[in-house]
Protein backbone atom coordinates (compact mmCIF):
# COMPACT_ATOMS: atom_id res chain seq x y z
CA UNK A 1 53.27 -4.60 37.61
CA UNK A 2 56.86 -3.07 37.47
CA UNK A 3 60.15 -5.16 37.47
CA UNK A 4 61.77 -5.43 40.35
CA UNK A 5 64.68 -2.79 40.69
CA UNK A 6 68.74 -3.40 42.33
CA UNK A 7 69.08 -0.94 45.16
CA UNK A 8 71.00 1.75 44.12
CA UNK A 9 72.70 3.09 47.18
CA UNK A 10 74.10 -1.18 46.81
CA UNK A 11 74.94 -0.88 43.05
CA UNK A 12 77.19 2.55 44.11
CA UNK A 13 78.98 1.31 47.01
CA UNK A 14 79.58 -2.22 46.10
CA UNK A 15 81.13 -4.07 42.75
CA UNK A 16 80.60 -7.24 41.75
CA UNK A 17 83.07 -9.12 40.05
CA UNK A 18 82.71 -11.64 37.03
CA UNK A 19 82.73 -14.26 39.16
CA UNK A 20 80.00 -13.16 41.42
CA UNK A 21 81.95 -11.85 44.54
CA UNK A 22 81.20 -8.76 45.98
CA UNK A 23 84.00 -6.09 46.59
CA UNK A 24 83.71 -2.89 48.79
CA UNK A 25 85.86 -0.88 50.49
CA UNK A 26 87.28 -0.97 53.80
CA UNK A 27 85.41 1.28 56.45
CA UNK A 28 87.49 3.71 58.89
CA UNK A 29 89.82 4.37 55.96
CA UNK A 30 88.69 7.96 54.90
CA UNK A 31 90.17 10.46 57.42
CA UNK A 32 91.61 10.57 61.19
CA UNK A 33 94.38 8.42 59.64
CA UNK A 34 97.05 10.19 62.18
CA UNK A 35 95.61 7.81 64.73
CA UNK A 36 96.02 4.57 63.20
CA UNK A 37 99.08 2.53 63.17
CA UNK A 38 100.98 2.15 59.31
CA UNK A 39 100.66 -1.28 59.40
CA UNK A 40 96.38 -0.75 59.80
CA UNK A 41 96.65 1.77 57.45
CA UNK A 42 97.80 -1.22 54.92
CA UNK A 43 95.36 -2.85 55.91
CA UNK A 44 92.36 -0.69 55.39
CA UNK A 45 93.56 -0.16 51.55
CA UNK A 46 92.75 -3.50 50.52
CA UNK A 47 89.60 -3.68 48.66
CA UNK A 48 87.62 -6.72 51.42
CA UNK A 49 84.95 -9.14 50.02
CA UNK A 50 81.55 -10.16 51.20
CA UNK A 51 80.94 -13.12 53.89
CA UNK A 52 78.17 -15.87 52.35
CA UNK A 53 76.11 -14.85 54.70
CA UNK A 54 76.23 -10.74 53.52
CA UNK A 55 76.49 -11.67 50.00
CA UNK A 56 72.93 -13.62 50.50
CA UNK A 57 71.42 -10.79 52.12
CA UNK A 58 72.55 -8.72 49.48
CA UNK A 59 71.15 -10.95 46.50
CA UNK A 60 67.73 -9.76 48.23
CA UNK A 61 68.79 -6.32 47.39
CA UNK A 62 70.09 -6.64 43.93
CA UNK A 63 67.48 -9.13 42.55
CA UNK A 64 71.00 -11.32 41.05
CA UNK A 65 72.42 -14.24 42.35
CA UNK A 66 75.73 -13.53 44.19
CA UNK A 67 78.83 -15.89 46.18
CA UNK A 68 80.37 -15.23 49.45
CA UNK A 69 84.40 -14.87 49.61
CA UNK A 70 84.45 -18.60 50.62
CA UNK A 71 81.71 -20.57 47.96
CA UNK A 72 82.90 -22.35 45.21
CA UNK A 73 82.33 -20.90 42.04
CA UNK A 74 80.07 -23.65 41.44
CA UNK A 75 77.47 -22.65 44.50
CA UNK A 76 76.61 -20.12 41.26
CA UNK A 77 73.78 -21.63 39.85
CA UNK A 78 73.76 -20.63 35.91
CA UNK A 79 72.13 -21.42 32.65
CA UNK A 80 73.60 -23.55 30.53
CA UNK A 81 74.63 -22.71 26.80
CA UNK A 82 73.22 -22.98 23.82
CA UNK A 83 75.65 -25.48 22.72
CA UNK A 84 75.03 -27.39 26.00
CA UNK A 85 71.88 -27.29 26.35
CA UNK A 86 71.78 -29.30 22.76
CA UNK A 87 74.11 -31.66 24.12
CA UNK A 88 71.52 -32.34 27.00
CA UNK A 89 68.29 -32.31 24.52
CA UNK A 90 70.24 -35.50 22.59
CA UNK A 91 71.09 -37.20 25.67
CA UNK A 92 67.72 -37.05 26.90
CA UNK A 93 66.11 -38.24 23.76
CA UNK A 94 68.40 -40.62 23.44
CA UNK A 95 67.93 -42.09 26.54
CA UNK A 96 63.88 -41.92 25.82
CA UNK A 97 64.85 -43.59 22.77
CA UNK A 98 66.26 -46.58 24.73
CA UNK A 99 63.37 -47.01 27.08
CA UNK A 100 60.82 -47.36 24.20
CA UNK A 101 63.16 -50.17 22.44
CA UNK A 102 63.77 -51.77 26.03
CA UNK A 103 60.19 -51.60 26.03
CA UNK A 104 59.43 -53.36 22.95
């Protein structure tokens, strides 16, 4: 069975940043410019960011957890590290360590 595969019409129009937002380009911005107003114009050069509700349908297209422009950097579910998942290993044994002597 073959891994699933980002869509890569997605991957070329789209970047995601380190923290999981997605950036694109404004639309309209490309030519007929003589029509628009200056202050549009402005407007249309900043680089815009997904809603939560695009950046979830978009996760379906990219196989990768993304964020919206207004989730918390924690709605990013992640692994932990090495060094914390140690630090959870001796907690939990710990604690299983306490229940057998409470149990005694």
């Amino acid at each position: 069975m073959s891994a699933n595969k980002p869509h890569k019409g997605v991957l070329k129009r789209f970047q995601i940043t380190k923290t999981g937002k997605v950036k694109h380009k404004s639309a309209f911005s490309k030519h007929l410019k003589s029509s628009k107003a200056p202050d549009r114009l402005r407007r249309l050069r900043e680089d815009k960011y997904l809603t939560t509700a695009e950046a979830k349908a978009m996760e379906r297209l990219l196989f990768r957890r993304l964020r919206g422009r207004t989730q918390p950097l924690s709605a990013i579910r992640r692994s932990p590290s090495p060094e914390e998942s140690r630090k959870l290993k001796a907690e939990k044994q710990a604690a299983r360590q306490a229940a057998v002597k409470a149990a005694e």
